[in-house]
C-alpha atoms as a PDB file:
ATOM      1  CA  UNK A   1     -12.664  13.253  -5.539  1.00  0.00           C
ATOM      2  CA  UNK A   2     -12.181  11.211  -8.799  1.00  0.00           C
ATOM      3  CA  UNK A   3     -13.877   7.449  -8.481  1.00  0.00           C
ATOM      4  CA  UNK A   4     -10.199   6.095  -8.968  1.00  0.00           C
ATOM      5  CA  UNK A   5      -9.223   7.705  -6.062  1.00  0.00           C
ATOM      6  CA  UNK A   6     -12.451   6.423  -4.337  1.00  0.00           C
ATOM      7  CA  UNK A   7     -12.092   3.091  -5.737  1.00  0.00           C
ATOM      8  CA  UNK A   8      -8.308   3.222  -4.239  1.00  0.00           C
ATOM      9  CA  UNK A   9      -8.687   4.596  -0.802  1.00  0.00           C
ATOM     10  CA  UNK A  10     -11.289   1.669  -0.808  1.00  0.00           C
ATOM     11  CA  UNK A  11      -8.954  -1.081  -1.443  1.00  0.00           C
ATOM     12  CA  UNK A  12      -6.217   0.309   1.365  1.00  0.00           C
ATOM     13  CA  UNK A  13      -9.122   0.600   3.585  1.00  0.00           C
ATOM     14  CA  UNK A  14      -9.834  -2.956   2.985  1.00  0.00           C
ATOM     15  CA  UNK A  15      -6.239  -3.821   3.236  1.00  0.00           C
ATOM     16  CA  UNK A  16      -5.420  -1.426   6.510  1.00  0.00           C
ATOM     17  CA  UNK A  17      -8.193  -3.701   8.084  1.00  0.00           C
ATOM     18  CA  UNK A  18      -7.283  -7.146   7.058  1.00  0.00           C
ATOM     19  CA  UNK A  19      -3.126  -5.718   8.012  1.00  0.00           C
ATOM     20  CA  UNK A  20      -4.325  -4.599  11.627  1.00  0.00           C
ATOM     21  CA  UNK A  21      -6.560  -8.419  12.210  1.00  0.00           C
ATOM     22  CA  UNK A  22      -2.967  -9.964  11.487  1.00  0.00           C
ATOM     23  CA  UNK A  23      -1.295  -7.683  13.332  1.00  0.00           C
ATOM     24  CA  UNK A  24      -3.627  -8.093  16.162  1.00  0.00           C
ATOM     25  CA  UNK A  25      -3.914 -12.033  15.342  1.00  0.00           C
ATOM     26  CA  UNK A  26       0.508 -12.171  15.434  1.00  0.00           C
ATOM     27  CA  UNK A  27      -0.191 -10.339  19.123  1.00  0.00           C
ATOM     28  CA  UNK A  28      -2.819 -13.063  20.348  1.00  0.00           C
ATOM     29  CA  UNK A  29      -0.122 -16.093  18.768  1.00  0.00           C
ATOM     30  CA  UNK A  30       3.004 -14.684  20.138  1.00  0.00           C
ATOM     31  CA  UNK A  31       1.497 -14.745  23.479  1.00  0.00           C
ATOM     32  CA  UNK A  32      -0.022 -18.033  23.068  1.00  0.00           C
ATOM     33  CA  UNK A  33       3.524 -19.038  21.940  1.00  0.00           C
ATOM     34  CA  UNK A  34       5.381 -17.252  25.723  1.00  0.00           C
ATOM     35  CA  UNK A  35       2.920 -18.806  27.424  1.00  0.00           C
ATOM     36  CA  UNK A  36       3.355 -22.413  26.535  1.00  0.00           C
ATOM     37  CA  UNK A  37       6.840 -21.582  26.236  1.00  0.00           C
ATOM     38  CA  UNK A  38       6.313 -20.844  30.244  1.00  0.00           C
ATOM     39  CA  UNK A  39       4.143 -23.661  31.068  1.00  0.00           C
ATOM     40  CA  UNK A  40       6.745 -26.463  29.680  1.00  0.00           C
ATOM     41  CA  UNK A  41       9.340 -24.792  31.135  1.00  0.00           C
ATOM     42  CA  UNK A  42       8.296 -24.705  35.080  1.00  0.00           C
ATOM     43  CA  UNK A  43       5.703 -27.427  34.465  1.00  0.00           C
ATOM     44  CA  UNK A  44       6.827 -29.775  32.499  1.00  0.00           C
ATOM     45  CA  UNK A  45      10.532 -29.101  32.816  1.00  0.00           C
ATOM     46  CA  UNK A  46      10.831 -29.603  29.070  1.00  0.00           C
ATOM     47  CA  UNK A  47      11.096 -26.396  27.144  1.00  0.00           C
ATOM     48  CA  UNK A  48      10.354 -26.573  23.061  1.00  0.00           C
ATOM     49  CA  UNK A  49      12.814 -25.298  20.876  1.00  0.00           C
ATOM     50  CA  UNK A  50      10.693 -23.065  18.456  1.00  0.00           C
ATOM     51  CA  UNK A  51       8.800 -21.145  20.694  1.00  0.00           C
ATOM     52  CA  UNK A  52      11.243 -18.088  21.638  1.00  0.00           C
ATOM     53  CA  UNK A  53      12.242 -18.089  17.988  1.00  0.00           C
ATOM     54  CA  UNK A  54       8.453 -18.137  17.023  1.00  0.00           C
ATOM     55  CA  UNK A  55       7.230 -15.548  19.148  1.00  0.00           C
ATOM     56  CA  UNK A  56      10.044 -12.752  17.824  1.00  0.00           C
ATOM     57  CA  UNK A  57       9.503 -13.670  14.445  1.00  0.00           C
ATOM     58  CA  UNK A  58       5.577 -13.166  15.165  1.00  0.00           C
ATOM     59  CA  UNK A  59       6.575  -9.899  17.277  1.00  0.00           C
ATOM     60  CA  UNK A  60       8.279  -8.561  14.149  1.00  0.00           C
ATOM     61  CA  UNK A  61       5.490  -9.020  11.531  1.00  0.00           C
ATOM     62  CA  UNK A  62       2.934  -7.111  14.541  1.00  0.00           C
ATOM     63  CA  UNK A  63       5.308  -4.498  14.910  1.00  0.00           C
ATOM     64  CA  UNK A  64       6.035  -3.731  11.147  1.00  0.00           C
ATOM     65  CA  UNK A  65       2.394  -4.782   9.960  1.00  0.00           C
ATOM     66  CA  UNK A  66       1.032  -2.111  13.144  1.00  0.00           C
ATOM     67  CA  UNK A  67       3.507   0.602  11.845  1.00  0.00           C
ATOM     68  CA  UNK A  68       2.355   0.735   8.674  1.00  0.00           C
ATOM     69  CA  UNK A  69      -1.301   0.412   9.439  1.00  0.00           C
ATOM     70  CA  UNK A  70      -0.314   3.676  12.682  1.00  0.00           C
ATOM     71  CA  UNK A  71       1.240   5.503   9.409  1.00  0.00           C
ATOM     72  CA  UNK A  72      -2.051   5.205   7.327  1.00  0.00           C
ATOM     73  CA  UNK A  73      -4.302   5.820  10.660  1.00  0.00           C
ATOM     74  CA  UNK A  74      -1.992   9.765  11.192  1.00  0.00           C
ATOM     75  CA  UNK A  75      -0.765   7.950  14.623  1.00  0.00           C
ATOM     76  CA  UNK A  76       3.054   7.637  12.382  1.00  0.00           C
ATOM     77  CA  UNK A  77       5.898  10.072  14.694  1.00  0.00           C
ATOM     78  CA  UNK A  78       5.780  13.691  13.778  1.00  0.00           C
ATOM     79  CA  UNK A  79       6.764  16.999  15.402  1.00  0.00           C
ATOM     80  CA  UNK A  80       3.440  18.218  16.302  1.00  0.00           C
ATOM     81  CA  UNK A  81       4.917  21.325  18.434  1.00  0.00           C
ATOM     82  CA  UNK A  82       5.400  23.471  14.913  1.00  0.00           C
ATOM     83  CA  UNK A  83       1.499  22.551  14.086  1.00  0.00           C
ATOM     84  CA  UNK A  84       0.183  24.317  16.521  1.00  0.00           C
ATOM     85  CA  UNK A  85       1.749  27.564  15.769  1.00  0.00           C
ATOM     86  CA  UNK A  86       1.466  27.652  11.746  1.00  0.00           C
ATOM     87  CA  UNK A  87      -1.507  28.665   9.898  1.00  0.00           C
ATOM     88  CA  UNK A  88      -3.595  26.201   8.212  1.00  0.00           C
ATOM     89  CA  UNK A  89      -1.323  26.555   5.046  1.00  0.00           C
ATOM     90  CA  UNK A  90       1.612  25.966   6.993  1.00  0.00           C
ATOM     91  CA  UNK A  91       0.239  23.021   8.763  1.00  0.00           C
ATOM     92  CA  UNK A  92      -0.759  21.255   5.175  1.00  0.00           C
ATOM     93  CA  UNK A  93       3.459  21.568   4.390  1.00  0.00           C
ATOM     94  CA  UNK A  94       4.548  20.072   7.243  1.00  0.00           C
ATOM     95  CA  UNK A  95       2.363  17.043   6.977  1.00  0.00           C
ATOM     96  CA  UNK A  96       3.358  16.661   3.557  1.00  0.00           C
ATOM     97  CA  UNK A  97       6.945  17.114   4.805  1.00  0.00           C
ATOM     98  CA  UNK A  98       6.120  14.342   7.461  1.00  0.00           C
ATOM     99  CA  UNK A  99       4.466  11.881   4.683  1.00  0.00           C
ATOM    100  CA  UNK A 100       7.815  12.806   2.016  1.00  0.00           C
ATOM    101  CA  UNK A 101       9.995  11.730   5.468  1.00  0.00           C
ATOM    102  CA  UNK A 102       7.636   8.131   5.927  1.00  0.00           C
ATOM    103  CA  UNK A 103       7.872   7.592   2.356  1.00  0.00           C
ATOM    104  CA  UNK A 104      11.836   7.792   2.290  1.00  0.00           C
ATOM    105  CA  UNK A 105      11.787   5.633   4.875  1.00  0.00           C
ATOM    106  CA  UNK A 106       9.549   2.828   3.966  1.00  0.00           C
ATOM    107  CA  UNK A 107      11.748   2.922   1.053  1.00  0.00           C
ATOM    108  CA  UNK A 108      14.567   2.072   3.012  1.00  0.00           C
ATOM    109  CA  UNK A 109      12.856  -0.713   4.772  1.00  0.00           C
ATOM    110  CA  UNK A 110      12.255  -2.038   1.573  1.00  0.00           C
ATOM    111  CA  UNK A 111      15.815  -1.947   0.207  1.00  0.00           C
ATOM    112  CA  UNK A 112      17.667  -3.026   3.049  1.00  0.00           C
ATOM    113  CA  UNK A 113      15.307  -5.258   3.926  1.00  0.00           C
ATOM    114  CA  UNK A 114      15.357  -6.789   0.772  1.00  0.00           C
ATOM    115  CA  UNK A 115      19.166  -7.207   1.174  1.00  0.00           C
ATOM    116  CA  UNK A 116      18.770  -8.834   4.532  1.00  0.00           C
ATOM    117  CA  UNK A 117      16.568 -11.042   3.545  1.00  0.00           C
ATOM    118  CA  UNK A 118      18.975 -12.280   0.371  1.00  0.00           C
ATOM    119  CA  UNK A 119      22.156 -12.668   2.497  1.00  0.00           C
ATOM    120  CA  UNK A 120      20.106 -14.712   5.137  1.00  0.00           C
ATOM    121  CA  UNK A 121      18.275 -16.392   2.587  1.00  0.00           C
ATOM    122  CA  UNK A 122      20.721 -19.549   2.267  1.00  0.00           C
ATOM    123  CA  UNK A 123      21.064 -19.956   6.200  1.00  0.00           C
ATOM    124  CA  UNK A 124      18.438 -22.271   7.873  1.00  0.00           C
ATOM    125  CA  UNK A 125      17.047 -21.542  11.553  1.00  0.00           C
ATOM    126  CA  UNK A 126      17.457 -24.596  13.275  1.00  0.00           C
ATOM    127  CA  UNK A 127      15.174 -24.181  15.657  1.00  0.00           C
ATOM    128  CA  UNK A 128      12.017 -23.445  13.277  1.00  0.00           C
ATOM    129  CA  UNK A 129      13.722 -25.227  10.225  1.00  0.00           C
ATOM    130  CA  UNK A 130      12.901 -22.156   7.690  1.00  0.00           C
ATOM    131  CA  UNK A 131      15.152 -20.053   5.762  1.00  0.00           C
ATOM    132  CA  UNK A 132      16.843 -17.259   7.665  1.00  0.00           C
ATOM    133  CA  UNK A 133      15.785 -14.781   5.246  1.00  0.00           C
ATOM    134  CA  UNK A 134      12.161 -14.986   6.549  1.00  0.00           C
ATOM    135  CA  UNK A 135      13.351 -13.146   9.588  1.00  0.00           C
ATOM    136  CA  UNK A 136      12.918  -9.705   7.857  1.00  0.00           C
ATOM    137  CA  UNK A 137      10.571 -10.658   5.385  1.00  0.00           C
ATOM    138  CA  UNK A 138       8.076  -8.453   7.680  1.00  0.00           C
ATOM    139  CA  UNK A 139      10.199  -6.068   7.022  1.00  0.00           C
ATOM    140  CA  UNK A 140       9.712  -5.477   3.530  1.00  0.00           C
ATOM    141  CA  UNK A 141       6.568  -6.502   3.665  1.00  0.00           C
ATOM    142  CA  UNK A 142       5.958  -3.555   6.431  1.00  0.00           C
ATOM    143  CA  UNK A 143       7.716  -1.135   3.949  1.00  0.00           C
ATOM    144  CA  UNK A 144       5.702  -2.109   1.319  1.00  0.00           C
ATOM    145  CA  UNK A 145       2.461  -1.116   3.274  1.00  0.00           C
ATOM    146  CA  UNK A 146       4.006   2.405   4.275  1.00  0.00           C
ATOM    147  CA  UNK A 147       4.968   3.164   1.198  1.00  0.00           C
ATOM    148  CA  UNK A 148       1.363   2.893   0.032  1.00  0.00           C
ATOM    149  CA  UNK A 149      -0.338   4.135   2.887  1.00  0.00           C
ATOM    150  CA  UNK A 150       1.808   7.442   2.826  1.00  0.00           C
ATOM    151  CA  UNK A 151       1.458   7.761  -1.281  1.00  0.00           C
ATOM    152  CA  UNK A 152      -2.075   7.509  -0.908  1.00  0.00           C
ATOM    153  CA  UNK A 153      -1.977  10.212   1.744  1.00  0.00           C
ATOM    154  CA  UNK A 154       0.391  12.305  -0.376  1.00  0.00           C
ATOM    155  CA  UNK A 155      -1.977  12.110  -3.770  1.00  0.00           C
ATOM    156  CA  UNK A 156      -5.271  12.826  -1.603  1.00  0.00           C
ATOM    157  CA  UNK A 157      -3.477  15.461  -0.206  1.00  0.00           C
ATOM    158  CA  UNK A 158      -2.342  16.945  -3.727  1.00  0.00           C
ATOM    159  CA  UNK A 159      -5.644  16.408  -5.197  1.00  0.00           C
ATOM    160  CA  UNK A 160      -7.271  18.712  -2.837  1.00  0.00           C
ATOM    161  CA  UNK A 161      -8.715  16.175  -0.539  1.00  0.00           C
ATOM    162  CA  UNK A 162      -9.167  17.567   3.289  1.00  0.00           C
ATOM    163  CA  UNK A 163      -7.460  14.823   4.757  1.00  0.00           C
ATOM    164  CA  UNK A 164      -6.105  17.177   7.458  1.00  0.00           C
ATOM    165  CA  UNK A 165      -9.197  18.916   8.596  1.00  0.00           C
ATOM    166  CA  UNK A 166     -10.219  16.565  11.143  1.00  0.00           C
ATOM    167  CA  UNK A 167      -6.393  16.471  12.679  1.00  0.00           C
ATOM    168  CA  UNK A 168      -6.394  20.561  12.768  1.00  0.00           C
ATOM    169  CA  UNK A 169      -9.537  20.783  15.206  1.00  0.00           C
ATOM    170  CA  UNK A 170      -8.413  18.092  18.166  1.00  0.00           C
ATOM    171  CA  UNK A 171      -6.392  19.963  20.680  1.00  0.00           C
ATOM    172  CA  UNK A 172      -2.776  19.486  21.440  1.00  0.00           C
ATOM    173  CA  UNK A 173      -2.024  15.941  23.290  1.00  0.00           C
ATOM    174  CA  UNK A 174      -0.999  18.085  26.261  1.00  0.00           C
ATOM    175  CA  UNK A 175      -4.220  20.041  26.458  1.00  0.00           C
ATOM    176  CA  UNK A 176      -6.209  16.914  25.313  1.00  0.00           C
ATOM    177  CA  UNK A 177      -4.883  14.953  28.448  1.00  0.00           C
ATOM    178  CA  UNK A 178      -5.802  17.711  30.750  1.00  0.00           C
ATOM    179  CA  UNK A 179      -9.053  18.646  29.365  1.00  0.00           C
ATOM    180  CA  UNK A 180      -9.766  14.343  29.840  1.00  0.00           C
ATOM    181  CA  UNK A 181      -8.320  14.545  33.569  1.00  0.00           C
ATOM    182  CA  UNK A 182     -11.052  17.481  34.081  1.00  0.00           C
ATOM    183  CA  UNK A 183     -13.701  15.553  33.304  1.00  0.00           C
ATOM    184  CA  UNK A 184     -12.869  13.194  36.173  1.00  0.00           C
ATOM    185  CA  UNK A 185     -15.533  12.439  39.082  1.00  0.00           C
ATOM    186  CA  UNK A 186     -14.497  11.291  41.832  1.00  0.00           C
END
């Protein structure tokens, strides 16, 4: 592998990390958010405004921020059924086929989400007091990250790199789950 490449799959390593501590972070604040949001509610009887707005908007940058870093990580939706009845060869295809299908669609979250985020842009949200258009701003920004994560997977793949080797020896989930429930001792 070349040292750009090297250098590169550094850098997204570096920024898959620091993507999944926010994402993780946005999880810990969102339910920090509910739970005061609770609390003044049947406590106090006095419920802030910005909480329930605050914890979706935190609940979409989590979601978007863990898809991308699932899509870098192989955990991304695929139909795994073909896979284990192809060769090798075959297998390689229809991972790249997966990644070209990821790709196209982080492009699309870019693009429309770009769009959203321009018609909302001008509109305020009352109860946080910040431009609409930051609503799907984690959508972009989650669009961004797949597009890079499944590029990167894409050029490894082309430049030879056995990126898939490690997927094609675990067993099938179904198999997987029954050879765990084996192992069981009561």
């Amino acid at each position: 592998m070349s040292a750009t490449l090297e250098k590169t799959g550094r850098v997204l390593s570096r920024l898959n990390t620091l993507v999944l501590w926010a994402a993780g972070t946005g999880l810990v604040l969102m339910t920090i958010f509910v739970a005061w949001q609770v609390f003044c509610r049947y406590v106090l009887n006095d419920s802030p405004s910005w909480t329930e707005p605050g914890a979706v908007m935190l609940m979409s940058w989590f979601i978007f921020l863990g898809a991308a870093v699932g899509v870098r990580e192989n955990y991304h939706l695929g139909f795994d059924v073909l896979l284990y009845a192809l060769p090798k060869g075959g297998k390689k295809w229809l991972r790249m086929i997966s990644d070209l299908v990821a790709l196209a669609f982080g492009i699309g979250m870019i693009w429309y989400g770009c769009q959203l985020v321009a018609l909302t842009w001008g509109s305020v949200l009352p109860s946080l007091g910040i431009s609409g258009g930051w609503d799907y701003v984690p959508l972009v920004a989650g669009g961004v990250l797949v597009v890079l994560f499944t590029l990167e997977r894409i050029v490894l793949r082309l430049a030879g790199v056995p990126i898939d080797d490690a997927l094609d020896e675990l067993p099938p989930a179904e198999v997987a789950a029954e050879l765990d429930t084996a192992n069981v001792k009561v």
